[in-house]
PDB file of N, CA and C in Angstrom:
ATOM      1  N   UNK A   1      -0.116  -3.447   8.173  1.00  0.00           N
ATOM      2  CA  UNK A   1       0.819  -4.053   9.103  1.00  0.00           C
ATOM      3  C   UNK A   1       0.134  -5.230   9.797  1.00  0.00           C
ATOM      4  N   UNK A   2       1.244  -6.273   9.830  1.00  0.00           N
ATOM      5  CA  UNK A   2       0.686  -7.295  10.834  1.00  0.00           C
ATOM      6  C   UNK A   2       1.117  -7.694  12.234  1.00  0.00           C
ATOM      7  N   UNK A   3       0.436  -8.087  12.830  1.00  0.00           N
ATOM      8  CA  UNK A   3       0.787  -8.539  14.405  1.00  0.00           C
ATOM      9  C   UNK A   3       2.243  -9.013  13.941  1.00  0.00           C
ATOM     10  N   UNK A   4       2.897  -8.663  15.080  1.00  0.00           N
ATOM     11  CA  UNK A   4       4.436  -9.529  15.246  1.00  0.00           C
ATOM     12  C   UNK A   4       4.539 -10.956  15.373  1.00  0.00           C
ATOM     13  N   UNK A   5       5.060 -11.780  14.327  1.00  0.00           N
ATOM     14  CA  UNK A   5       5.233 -12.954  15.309  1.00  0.00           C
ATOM     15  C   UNK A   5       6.783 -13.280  15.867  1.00  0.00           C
ATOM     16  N   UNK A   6       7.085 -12.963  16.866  1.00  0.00           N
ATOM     17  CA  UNK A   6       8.586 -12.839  17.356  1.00  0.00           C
ATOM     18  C   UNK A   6       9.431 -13.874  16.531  1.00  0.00           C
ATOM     19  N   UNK A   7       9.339 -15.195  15.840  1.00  0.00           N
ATOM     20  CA  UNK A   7      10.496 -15.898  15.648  1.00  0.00           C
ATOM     21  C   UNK A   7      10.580 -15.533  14.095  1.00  0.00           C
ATOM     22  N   UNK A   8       9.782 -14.980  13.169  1.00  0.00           N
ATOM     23  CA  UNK A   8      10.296 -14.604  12.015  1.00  0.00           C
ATOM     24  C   UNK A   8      10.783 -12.744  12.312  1.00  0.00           C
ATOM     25  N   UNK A   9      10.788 -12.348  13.486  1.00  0.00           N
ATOM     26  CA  UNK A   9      11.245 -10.983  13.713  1.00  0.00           C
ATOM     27  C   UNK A   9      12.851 -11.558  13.622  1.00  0.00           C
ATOM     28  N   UNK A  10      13.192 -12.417  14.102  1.00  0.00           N
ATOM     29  CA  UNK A  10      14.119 -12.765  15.255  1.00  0.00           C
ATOM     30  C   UNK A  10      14.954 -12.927  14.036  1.00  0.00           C
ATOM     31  N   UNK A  11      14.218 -14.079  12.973  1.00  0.00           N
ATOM     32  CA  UNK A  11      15.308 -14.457  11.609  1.00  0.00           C
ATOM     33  C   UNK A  11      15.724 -13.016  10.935  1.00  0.00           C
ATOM     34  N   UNK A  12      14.710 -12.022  10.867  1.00  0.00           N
ATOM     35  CA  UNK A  12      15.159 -10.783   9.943  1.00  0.00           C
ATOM     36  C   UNK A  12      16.393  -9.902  10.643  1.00  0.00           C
ATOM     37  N   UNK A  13      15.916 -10.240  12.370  1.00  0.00           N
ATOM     38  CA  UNK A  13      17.142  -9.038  13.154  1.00  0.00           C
ATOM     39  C   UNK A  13      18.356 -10.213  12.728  1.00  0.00           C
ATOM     40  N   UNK A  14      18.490 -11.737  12.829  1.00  0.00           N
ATOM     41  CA  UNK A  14      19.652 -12.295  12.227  1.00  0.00           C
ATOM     42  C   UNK A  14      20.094 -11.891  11.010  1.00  0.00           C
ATOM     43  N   UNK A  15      19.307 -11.616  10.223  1.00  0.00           N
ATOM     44  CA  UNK A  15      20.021 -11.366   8.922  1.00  0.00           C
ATOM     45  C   UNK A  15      20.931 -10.315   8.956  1.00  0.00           C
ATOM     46  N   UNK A  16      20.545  -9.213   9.706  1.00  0.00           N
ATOM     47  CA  UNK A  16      21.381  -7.976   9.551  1.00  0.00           C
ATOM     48  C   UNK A  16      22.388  -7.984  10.262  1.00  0.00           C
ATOM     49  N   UNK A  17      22.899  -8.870  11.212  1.00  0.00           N
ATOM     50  CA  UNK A  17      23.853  -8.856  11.930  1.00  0.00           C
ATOM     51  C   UNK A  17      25.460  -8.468  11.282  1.00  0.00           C
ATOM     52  N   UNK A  18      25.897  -7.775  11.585  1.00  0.00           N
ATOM     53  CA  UNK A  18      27.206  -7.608  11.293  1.00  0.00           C
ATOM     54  C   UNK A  18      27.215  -6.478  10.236  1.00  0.00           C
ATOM     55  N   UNK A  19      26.388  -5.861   9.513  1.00  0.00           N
ATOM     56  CA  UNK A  19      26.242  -4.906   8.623  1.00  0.00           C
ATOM     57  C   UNK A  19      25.319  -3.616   8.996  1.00  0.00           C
ATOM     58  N   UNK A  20      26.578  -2.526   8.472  1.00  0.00           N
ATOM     59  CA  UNK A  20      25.974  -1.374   8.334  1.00  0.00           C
ATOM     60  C   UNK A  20      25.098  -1.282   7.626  1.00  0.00           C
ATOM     61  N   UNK A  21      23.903  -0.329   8.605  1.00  0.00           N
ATOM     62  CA  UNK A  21      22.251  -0.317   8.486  1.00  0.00           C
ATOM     63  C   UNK A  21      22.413   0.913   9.034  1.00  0.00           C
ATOM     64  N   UNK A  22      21.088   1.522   8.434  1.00  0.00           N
ATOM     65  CA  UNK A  22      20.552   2.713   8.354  1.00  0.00           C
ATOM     66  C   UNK A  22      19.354   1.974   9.658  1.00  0.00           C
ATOM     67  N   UNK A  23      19.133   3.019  10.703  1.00  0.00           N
ATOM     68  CA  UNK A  23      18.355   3.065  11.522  1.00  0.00           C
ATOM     69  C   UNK A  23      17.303   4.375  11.717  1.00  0.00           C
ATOM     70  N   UNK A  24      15.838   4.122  11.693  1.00  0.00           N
ATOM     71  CA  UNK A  24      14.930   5.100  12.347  1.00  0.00           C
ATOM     72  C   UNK A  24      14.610   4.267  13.394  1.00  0.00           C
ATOM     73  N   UNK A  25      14.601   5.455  14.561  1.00  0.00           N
ATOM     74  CA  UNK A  25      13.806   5.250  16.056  1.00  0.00           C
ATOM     75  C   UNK A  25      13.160   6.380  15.963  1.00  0.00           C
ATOM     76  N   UNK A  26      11.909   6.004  16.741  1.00  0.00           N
ATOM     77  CA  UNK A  26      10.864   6.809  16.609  1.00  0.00           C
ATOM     78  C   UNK A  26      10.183   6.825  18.073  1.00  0.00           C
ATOM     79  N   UNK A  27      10.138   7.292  19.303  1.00  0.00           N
ATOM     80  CA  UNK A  27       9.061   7.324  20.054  1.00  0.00           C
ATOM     81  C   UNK A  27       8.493   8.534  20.295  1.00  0.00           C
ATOM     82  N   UNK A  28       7.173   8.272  20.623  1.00  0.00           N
ATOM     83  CA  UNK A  28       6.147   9.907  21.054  1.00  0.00           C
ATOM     84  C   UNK A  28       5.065   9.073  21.521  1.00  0.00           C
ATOM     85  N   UNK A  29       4.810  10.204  22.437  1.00  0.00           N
ATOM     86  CA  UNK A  29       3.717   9.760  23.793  1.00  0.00           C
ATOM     87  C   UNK A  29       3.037  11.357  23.658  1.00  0.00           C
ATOM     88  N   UNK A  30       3.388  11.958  22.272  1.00  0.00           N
ATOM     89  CA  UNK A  30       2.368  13.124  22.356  1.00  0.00           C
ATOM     90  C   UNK A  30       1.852  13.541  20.850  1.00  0.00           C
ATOM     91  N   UNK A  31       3.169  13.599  19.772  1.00  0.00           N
ATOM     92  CA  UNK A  31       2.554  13.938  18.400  1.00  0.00           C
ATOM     93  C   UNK A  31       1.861  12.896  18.157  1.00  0.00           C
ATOM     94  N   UNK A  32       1.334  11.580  18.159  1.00  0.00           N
ATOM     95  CA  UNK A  32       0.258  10.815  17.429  1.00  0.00           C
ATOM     96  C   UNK A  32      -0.042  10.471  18.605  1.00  0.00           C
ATOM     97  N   UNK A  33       0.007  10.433  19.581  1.00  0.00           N
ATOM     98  CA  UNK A  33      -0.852   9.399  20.689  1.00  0.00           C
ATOM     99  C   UNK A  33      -1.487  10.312  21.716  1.00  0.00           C
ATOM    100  N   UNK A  34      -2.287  10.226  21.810  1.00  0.00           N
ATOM    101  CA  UNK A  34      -4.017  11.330  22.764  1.00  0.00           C
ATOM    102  C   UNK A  34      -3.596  10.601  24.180  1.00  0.00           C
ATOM    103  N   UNK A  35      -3.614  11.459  24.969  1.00  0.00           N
ATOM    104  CA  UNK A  35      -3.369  10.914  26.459  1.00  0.00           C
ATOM    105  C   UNK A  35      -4.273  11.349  27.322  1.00  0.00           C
ATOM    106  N   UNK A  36      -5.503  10.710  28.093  1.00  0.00           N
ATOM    107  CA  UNK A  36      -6.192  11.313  28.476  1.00  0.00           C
ATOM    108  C   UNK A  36      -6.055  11.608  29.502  1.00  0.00           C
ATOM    109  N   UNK A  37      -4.540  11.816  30.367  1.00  0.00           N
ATOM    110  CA  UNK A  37      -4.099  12.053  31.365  1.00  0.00           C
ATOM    111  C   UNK A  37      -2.858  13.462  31.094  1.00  0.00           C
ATOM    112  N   UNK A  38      -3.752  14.952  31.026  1.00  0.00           N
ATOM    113  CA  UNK A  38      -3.235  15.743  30.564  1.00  0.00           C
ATOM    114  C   UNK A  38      -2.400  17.066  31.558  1.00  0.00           C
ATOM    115  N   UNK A  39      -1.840  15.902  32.869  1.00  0.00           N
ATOM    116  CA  UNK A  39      -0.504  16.544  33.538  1.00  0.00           C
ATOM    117  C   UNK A  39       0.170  16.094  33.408  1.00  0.00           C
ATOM    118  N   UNK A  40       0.535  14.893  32.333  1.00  0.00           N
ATOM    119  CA  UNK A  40       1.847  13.850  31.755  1.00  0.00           C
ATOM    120  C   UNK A  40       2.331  14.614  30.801  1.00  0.00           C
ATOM    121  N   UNK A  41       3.657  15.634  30.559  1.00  0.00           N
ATOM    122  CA  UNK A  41       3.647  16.306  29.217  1.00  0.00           C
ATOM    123  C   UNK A  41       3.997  15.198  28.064  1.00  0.00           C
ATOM    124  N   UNK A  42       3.893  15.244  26.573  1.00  0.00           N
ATOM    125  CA  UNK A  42       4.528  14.602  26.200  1.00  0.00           C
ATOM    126  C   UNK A  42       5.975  14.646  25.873  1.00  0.00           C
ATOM    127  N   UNK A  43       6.353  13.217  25.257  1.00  0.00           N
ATOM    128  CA  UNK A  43       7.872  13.293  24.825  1.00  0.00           C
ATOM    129  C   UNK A  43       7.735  12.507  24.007  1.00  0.00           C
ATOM    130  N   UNK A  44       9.170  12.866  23.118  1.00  0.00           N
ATOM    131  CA  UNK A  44       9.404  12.164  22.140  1.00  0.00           C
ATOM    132  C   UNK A  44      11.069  12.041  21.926  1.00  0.00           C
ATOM    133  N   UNK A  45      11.183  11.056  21.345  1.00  0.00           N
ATOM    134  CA  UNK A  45      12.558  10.912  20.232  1.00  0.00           C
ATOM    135  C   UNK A  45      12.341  10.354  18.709  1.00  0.00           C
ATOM    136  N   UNK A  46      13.220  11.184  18.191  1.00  0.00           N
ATOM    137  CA  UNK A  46      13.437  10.584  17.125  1.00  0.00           C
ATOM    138  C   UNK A  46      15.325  10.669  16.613  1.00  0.00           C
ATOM    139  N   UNK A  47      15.140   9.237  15.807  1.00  0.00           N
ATOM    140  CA  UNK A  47      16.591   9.689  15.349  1.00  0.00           C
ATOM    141  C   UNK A  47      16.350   8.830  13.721  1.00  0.00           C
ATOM    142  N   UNK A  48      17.119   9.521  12.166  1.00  0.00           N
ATOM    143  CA  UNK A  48      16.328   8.502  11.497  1.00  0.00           C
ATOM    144  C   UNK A  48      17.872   8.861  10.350  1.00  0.00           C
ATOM    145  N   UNK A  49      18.154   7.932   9.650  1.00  0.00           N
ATOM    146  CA  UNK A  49      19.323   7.796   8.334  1.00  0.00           C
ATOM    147  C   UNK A  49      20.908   7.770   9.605  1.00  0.00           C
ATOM    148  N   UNK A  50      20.997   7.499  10.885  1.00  0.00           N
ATOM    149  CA  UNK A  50      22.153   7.355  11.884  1.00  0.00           C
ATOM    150  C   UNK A  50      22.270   5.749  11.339  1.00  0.00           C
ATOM    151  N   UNK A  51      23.740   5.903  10.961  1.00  0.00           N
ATOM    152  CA  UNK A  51      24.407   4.179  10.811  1.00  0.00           C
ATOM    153  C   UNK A  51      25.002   3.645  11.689  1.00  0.00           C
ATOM    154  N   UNK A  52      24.549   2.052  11.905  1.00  0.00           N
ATOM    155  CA  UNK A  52      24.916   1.499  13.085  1.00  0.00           C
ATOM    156  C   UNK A  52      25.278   0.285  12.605  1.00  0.00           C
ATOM    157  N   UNK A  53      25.688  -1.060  13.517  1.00  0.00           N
ATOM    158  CA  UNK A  53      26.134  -1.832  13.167  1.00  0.00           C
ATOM    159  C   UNK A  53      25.853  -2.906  14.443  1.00  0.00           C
ATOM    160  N   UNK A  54      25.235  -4.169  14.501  1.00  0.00           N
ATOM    161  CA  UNK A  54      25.058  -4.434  15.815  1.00  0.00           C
ATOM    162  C   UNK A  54      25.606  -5.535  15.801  1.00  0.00           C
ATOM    163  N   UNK A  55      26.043  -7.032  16.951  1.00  0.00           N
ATOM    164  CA  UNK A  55      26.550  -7.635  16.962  1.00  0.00           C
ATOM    165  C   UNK A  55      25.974  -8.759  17.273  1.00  0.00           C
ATOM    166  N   UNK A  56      24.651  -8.384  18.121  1.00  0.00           N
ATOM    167  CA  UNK A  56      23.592  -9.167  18.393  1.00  0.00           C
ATOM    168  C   UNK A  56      22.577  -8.707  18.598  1.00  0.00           C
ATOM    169  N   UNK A  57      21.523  -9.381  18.098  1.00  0.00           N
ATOM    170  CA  UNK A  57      20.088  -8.873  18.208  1.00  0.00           C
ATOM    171  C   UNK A  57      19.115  -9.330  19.057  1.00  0.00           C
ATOM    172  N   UNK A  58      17.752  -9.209  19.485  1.00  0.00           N
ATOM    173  CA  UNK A  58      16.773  -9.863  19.854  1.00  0.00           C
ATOM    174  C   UNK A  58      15.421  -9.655  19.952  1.00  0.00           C
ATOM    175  N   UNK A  59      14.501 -10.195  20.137  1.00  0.00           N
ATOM    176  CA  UNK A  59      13.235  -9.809  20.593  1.00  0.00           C
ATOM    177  C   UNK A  59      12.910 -10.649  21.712  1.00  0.00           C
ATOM    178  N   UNK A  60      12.273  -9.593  22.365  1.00  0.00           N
ATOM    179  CA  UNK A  60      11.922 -10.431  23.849  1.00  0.00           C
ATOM    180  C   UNK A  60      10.535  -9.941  24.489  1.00  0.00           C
ATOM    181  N   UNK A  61       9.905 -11.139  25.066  1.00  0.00           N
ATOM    182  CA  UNK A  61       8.242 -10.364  25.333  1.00  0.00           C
ATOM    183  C   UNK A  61       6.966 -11.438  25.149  1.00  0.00           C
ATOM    184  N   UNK A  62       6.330 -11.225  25.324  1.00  0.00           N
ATOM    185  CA  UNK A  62       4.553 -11.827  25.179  1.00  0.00           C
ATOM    186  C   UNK A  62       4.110 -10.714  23.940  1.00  0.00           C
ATOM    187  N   UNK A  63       4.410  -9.542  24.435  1.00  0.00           N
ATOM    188  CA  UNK A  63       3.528  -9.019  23.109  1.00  0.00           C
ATOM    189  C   UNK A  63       2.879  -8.339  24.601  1.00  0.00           C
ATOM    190  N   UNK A  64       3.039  -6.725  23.890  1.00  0.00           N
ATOM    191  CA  UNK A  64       4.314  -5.989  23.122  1.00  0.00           C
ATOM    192  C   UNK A  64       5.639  -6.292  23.610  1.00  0.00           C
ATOM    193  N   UNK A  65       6.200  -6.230  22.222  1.00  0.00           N
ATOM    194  CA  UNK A  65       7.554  -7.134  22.329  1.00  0.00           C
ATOM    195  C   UNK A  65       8.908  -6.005  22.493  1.00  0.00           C
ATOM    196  N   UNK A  66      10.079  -6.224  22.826  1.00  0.00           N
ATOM    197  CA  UNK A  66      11.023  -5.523  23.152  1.00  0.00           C
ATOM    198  C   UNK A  66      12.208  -6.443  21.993  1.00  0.00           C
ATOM    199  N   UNK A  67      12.765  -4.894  21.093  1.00  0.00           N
ATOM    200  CA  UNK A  67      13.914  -5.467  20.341  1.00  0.00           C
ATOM    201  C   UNK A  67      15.512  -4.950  20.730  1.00  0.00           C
ATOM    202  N   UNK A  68      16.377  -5.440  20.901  1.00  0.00           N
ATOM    203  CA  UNK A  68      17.494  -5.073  21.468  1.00  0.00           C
ATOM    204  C   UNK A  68      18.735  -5.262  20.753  1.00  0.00           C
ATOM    205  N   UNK A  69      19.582  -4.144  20.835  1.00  0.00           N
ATOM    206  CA  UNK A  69      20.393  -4.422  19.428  1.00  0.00           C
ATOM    207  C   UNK A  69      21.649  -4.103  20.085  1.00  0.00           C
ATOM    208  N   UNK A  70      22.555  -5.232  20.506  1.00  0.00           N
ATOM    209  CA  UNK A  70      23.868  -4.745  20.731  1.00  0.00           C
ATOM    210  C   UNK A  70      24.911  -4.382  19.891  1.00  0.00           C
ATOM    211  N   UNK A  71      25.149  -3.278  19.613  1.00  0.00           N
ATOM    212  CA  UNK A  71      26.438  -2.391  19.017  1.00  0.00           C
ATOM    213  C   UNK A  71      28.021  -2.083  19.715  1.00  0.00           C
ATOM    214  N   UNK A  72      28.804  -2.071  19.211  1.00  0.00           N
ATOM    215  CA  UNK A  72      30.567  -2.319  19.897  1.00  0.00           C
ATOM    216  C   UNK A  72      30.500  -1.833  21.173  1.00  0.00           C
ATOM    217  N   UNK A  73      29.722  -0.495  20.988  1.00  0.00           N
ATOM    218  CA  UNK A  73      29.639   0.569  22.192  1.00  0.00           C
ATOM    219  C   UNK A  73      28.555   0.692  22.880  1.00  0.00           C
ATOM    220  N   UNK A  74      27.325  -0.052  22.941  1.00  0.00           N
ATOM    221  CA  UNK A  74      26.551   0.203  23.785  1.00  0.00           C
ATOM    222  C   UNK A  74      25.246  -0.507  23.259  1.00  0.00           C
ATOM    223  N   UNK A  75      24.449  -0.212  23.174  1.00  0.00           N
ATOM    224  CA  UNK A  75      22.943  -1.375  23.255  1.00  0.00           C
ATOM    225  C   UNK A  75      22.047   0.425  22.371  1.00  0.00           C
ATOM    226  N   UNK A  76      20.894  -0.421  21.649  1.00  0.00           N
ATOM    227  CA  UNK A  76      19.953   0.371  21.533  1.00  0.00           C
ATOM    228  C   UNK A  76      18.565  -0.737  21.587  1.00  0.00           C
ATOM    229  N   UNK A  77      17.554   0.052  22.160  1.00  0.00           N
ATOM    230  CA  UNK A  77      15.966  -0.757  22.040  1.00  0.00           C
ATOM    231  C   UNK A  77      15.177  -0.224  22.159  1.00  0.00           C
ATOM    232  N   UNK A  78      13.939  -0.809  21.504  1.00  0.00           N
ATOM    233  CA  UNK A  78      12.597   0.070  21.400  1.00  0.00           C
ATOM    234  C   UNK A  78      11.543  -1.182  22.149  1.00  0.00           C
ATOM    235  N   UNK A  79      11.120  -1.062  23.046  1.00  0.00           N
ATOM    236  CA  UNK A  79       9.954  -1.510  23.288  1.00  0.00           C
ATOM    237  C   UNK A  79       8.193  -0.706  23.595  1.00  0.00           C
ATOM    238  N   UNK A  80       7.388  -2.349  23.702  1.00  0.00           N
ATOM    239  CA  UNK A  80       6.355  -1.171  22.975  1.00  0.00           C
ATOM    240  C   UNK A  80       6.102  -1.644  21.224  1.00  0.00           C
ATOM    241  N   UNK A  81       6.690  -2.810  21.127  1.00  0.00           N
ATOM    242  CA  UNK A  81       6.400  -2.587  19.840  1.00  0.00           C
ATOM    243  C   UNK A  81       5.341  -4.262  19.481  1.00  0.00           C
ATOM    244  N   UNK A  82       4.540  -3.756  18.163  1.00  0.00           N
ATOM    245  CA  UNK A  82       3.497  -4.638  18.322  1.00  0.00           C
ATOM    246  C   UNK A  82       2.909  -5.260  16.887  1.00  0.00           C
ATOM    247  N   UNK A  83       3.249  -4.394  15.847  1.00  0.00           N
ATOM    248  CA  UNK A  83       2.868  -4.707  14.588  1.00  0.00           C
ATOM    249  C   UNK A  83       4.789  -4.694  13.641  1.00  0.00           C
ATOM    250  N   UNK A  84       4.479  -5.268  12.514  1.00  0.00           N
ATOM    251  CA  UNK A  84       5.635  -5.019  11.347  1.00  0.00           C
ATOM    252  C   UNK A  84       4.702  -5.206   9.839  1.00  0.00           C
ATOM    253  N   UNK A  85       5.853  -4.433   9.408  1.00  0.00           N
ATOM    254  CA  UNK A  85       5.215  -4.038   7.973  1.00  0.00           C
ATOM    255  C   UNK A  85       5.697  -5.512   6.782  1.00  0.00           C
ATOM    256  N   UNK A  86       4.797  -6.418   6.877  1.00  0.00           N
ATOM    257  CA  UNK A  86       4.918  -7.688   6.306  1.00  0.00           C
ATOM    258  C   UNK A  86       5.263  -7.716   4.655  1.00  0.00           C
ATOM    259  N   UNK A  87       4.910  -6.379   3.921  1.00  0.00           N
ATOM    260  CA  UNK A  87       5.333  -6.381   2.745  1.00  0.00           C
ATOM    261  C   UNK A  87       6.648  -5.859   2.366  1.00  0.00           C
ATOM    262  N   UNK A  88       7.286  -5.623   3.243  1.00  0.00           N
ATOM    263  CA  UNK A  88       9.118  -4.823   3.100  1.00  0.00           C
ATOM    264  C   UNK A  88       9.868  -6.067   3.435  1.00  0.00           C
ATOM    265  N   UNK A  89      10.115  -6.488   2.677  1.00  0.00           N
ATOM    266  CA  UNK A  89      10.814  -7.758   2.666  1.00  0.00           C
ATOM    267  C   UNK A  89      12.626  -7.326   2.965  1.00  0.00           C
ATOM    268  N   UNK A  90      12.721  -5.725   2.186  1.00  0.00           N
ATOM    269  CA  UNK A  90      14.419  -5.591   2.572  1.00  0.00           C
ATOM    270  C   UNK A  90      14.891  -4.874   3.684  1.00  0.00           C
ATOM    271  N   UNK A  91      13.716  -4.053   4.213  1.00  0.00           N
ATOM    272  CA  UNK A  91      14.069  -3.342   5.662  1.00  0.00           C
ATOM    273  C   UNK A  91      13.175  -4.230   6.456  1.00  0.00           C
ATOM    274  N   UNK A  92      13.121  -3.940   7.499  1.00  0.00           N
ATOM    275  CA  UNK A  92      12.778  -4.523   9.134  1.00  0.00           C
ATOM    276  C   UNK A  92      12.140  -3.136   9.534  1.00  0.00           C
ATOM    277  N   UNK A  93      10.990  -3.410   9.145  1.00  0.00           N
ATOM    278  CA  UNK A  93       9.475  -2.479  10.199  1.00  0.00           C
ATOM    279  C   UNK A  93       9.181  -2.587  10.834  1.00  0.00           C
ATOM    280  N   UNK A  94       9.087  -2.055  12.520  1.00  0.00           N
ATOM    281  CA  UNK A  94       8.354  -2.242  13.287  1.00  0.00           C
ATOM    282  C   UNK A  94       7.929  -1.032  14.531  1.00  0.00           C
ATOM    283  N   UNK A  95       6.594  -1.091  14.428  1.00  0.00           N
ATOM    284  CA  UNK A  95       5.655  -0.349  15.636  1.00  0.00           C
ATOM    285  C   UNK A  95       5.202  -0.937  15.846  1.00  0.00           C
ATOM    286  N   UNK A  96       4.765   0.175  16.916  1.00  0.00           N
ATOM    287  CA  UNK A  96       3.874  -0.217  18.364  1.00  0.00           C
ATOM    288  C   UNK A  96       3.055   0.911  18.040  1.00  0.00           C
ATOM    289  N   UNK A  97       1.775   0.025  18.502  1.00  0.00           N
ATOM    290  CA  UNK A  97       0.447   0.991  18.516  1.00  0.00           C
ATOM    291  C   UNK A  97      -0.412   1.120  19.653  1.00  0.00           C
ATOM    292  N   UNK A  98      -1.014   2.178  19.987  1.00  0.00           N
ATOM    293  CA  UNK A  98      -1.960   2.221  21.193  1.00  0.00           C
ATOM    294  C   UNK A  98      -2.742   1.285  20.899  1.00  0.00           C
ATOM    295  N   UNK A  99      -3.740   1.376  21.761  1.00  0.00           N
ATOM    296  CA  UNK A  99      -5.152   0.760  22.003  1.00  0.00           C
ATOM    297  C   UNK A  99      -6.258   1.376  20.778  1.00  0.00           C
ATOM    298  N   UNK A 100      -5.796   2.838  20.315  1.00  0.00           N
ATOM    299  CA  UNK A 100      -6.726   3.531  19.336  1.00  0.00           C
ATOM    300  C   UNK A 100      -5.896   3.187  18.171  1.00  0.00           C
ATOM    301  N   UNK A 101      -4.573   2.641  18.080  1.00  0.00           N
ATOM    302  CA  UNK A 101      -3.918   2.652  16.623  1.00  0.00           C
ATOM    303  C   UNK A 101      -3.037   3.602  16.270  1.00  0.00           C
ATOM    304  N   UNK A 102      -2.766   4.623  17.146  1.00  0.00           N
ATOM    305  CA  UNK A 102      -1.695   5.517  17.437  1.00  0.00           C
ATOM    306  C   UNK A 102      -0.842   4.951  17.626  1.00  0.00           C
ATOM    307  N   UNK A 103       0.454   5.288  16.513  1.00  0.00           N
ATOM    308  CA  UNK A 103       1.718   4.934  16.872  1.00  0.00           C
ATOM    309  C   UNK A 103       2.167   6.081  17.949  1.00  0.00           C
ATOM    310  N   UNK A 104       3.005   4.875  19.243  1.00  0.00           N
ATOM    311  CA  UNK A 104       3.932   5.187  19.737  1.00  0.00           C
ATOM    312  C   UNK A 104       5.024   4.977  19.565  1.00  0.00           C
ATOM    313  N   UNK A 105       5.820   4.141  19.183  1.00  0.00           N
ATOM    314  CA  UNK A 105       7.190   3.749  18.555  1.00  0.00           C
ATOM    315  C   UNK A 105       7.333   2.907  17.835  1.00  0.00           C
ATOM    316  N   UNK A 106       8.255   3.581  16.638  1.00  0.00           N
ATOM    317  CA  UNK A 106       8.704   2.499  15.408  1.00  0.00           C
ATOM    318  C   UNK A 106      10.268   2.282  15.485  1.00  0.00           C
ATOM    319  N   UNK A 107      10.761   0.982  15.049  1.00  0.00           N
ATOM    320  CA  UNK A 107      12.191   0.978  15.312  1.00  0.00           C
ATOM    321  C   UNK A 107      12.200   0.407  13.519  1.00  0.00           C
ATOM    322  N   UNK A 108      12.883   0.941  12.877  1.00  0.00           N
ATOM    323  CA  UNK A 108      13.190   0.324  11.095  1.00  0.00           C
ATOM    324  C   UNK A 108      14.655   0.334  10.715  1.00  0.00           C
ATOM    325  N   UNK A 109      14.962  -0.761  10.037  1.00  0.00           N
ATOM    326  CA  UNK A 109      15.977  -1.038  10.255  1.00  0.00           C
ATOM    327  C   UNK A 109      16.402  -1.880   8.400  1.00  0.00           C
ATOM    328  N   UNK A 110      17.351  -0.557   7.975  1.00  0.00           N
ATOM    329  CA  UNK A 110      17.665  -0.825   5.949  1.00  0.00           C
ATOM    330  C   UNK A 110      18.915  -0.861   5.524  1.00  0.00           C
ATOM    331  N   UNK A 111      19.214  -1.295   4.839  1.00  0.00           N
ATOM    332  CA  UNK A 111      20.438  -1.475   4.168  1.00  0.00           C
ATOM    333  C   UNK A 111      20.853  -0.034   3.205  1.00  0.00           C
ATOM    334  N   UNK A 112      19.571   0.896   3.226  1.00  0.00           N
ATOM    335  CA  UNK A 112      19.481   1.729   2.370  1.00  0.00           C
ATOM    336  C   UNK A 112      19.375   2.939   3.144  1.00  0.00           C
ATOM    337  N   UNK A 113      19.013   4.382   2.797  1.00  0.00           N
ATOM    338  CA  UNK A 113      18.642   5.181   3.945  1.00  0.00           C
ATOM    339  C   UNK A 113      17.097   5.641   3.419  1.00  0.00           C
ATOM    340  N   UNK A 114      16.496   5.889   4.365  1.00  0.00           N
ATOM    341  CA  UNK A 114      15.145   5.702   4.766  1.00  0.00           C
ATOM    342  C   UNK A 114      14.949   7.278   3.750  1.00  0.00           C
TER     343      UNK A 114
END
């Protein structure tokens, strides 16, 4: 995976606009990521093959960047996110990694189901 660079994020969240896509969200602050602050419990979500459809997209941020996806009925976003998977040219990869390389959240985004 490579560092994000927000304006070729920005062309891929354009591409998908208006089409049903298969979505994984992914966050955890406990199955992959070590917290050395151990009265924080962890949490997580996941949700992964849910079809959505958005109307507008974005990325917003310095890094770690925030992606935001407006849908008919409401908004979804993952921020926190910091790398994409540069060789998937037909889905849209992207995590966020700790400081050790622990993913905390991936948001992926296919025409296919995952």
């Amino acid at each position: 995976m490579q560092l994000i660079q927000p304006q070729a994020i920005q062309t891929r969240i354009d591409d998908f606009v208006s089409e049903d896509l298969y979505i994984h969200l992914e966050l955890t602050t406990g199955a992959y990521a070590s917290h050395i602050d151990s009265t924080r419990p962890p949490g997580s979500a996941f949700i992964s093959n849910a079809v959505i459809r958005y109307t507008n997209g974005s990325i917003s941020g310095t890094g770690p960047y925030r992606v935001g996806l407006k849908t008919e009925k409401g908004w979804i976003y993952a921020e926190g996110l910091t790398h994409v998977d540069e060789h998937d040219t037909e889905r849209l990869i992207l995590a966020g990694h700790d400081s050790q390389g622990k993913l905390i959240v991936a948001l992926q985004l296919s025409r296919s189901p995952f």
